[in-house]
C-alpha atoms as a PDB file:
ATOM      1  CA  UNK A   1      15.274 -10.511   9.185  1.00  0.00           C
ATOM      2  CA  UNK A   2      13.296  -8.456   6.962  1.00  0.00           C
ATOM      3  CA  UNK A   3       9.771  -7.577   7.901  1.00  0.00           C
ATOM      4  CA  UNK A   4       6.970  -5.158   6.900  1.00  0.00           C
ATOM      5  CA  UNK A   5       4.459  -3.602   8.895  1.00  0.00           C
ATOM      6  CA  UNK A   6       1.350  -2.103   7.937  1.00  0.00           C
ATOM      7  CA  UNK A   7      -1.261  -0.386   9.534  1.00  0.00           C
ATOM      8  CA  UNK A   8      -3.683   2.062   8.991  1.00  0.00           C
ATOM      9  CA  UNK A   9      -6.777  -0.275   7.558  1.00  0.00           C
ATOM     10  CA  UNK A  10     -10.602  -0.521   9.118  1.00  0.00           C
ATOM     11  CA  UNK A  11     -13.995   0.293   8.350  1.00  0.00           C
ATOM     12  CA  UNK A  12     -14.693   3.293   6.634  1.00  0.00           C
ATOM     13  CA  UNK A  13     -18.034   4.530   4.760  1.00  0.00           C
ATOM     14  CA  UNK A  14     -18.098   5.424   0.889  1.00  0.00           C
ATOM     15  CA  UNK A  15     -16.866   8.544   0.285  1.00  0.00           C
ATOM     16  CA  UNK A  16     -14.490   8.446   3.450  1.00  0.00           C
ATOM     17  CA  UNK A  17     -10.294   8.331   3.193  1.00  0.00           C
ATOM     18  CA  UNK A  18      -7.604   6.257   5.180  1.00  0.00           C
ATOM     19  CA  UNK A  19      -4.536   6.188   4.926  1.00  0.00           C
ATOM     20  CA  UNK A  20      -2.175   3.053   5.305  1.00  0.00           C
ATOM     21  CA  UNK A  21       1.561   2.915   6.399  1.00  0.00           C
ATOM     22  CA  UNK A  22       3.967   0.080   5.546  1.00  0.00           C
ATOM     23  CA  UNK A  23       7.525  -0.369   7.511  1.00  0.00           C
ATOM     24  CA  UNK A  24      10.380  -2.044   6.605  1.00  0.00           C
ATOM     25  CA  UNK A  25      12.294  -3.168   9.773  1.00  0.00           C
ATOM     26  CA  UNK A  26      15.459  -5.492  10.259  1.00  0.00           C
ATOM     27  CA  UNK A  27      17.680  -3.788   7.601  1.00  0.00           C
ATOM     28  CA  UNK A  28      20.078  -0.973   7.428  1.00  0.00           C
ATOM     29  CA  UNK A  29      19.864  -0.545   3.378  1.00  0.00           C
ATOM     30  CA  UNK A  30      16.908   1.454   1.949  1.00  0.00           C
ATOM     31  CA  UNK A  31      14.178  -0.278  -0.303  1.00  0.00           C
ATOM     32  CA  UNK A  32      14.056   0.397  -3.927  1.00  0.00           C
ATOM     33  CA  UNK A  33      10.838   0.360  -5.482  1.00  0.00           C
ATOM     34  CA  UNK A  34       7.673  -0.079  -2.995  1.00  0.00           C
ATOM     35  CA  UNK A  35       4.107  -0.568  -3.920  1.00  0.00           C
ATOM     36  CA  UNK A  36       1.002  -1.618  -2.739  1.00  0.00           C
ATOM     37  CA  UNK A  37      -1.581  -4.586  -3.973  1.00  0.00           C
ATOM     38  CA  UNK A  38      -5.180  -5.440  -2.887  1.00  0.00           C
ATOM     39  CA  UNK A  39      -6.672  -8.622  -3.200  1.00  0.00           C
ATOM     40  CA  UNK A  40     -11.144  -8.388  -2.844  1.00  0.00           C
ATOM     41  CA  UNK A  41     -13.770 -11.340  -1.786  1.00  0.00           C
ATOM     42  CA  UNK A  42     -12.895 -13.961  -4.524  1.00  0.00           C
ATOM     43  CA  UNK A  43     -10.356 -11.953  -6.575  1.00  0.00           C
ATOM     44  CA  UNK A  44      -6.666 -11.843  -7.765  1.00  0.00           C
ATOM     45  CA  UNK A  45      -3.862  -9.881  -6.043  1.00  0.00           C
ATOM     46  CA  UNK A  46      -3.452  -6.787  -8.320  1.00  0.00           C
ATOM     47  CA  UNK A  47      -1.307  -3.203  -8.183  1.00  0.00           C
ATOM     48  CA  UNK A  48      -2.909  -0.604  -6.836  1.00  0.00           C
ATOM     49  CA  UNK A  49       0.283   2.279  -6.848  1.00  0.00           C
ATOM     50  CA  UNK A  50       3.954   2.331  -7.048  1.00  0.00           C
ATOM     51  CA  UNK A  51       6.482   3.849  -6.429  1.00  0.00           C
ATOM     52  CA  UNK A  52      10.350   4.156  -6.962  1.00  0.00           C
ATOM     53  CA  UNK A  53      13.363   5.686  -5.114  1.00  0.00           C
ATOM     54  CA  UNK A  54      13.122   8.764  -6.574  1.00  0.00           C
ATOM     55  CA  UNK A  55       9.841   8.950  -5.915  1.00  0.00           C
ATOM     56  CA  UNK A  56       8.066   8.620  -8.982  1.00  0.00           C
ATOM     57  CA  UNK A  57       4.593   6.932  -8.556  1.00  0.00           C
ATOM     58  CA  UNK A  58       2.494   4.732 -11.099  1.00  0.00           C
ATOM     59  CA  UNK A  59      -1.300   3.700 -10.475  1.00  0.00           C
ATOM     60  CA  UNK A  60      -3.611   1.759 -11.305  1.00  0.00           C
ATOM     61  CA  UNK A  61      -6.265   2.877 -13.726  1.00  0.00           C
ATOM     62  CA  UNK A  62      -9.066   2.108 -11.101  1.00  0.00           C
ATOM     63  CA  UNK A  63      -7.421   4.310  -8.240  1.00  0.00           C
ATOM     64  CA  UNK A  64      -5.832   7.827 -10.446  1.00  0.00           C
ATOM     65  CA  UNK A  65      -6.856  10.747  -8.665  1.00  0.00           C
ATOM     66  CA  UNK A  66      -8.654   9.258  -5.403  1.00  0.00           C
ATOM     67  CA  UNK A  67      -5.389   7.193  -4.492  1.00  0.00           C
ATOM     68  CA  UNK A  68      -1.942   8.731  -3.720  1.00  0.00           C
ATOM     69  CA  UNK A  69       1.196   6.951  -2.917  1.00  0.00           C
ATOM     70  CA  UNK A  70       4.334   8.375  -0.751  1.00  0.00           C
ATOM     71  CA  UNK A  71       7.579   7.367   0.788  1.00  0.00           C
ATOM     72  CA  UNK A  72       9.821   8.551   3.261  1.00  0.00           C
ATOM     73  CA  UNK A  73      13.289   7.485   2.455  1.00  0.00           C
ATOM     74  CA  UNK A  74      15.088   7.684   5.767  1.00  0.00           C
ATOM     75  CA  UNK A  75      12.430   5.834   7.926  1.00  0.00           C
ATOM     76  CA  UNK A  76      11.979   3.321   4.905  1.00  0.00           C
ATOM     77  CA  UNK A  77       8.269   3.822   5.116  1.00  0.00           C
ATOM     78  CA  UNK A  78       5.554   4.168   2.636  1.00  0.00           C
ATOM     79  CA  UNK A  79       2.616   5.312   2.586  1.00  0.00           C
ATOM     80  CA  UNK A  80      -1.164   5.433   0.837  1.00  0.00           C
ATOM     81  CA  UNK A  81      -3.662   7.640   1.590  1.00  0.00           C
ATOM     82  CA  UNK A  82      -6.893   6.773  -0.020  1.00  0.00           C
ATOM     83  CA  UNK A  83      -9.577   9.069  -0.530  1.00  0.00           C
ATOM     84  CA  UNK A  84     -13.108   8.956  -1.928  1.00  0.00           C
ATOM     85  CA  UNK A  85     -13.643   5.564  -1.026  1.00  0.00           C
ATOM     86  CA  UNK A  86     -15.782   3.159  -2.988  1.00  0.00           C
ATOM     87  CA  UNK A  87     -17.215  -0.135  -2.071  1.00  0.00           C
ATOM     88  CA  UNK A  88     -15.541  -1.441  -4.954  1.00  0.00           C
ATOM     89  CA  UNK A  89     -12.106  -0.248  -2.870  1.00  0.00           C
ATOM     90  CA  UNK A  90     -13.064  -3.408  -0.480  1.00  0.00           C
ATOM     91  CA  UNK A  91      -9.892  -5.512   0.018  1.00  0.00           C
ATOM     92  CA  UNK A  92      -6.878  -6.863   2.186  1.00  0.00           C
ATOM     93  CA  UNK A  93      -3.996  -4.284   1.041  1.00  0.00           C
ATOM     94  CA  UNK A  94      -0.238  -5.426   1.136  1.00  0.00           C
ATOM     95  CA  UNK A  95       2.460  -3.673   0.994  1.00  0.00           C
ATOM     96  CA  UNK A  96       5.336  -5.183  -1.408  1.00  0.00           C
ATOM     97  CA  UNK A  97       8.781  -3.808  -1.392  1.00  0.00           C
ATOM     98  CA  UNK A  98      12.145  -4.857  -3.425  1.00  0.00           C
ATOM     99  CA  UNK A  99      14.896  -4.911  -1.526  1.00  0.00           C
ATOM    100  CA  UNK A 100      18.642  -6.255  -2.582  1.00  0.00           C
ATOM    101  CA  UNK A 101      17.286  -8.499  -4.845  1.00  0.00           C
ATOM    102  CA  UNK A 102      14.387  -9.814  -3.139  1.00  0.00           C
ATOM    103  CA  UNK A 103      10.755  -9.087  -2.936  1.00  0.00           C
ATOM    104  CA  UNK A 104       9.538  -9.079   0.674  1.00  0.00           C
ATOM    105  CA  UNK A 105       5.683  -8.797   1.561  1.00  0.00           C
ATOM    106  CA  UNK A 106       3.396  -7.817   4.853  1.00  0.00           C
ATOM    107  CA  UNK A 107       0.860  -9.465   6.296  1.00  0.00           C
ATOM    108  CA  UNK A 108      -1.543  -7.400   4.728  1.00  0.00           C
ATOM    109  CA  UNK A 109      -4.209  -4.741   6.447  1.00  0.00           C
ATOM    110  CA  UNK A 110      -8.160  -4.826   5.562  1.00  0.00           C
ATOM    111  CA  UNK A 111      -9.723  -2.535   4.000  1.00  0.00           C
ATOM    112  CA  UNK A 112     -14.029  -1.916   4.072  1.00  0.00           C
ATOM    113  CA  UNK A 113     -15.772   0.407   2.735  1.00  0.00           C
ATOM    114  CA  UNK A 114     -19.471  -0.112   3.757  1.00  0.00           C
ATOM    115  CA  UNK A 115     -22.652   1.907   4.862  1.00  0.00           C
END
């Protein structure tokens, strides 16, 4: 069975980075694209950063230049480090990935950025 792991998420104060990891266990085939979404207090799920086999990221508007997305093929991991931090940044993150067809999510990791 398919499953995706983050971690990385916690309290953090403006200004500060984290960085958040995302596994994909219980398969032998690598995932094509991966990305990560946020969802804040009383808001829609939304993109924050993608990225494809090759490697090629895309962000969101919100996130270009603090954000950065990464992957590391053979452990089927990505990853987002997040730096400047802004309250603003305050969310659960998932971790999305598309694998043989199907779109498989975590359980998500929270995110605050507080003083």
């Amino acid at each position: 069975q398919v499953q995706l792991v983050e971690s990385g998420g916690g309290l953090v104060q403006p200004g500060g980075s984290l960085r958040l990891s995302c596994a994909v266990s219980g398969t032998v085939f690598v995932a094509d694209t991966m990305a990560w979404y946020r969802q804040g207090p009383g808001k829609e799920r939304d993109l924050v950063a993608s990225i494809n086999l090759l490697g090629t990221p895309t962000y969101a508007d919100s996130v270009k230049g603090r954000f950065t997305i990464s992957r590391v093929n053979a452990r089927n991991t990505v990853y987002l480090q997040m730096n400047s931090l802004k309250p603003e940044d305050t969310a659960v993150y998932y971790c999305r990935s598309y694998l043989r067809g199907q779109f498989y999510w975590g359980q998500g990791t929270q995110v605050t950025v507080s003083s």
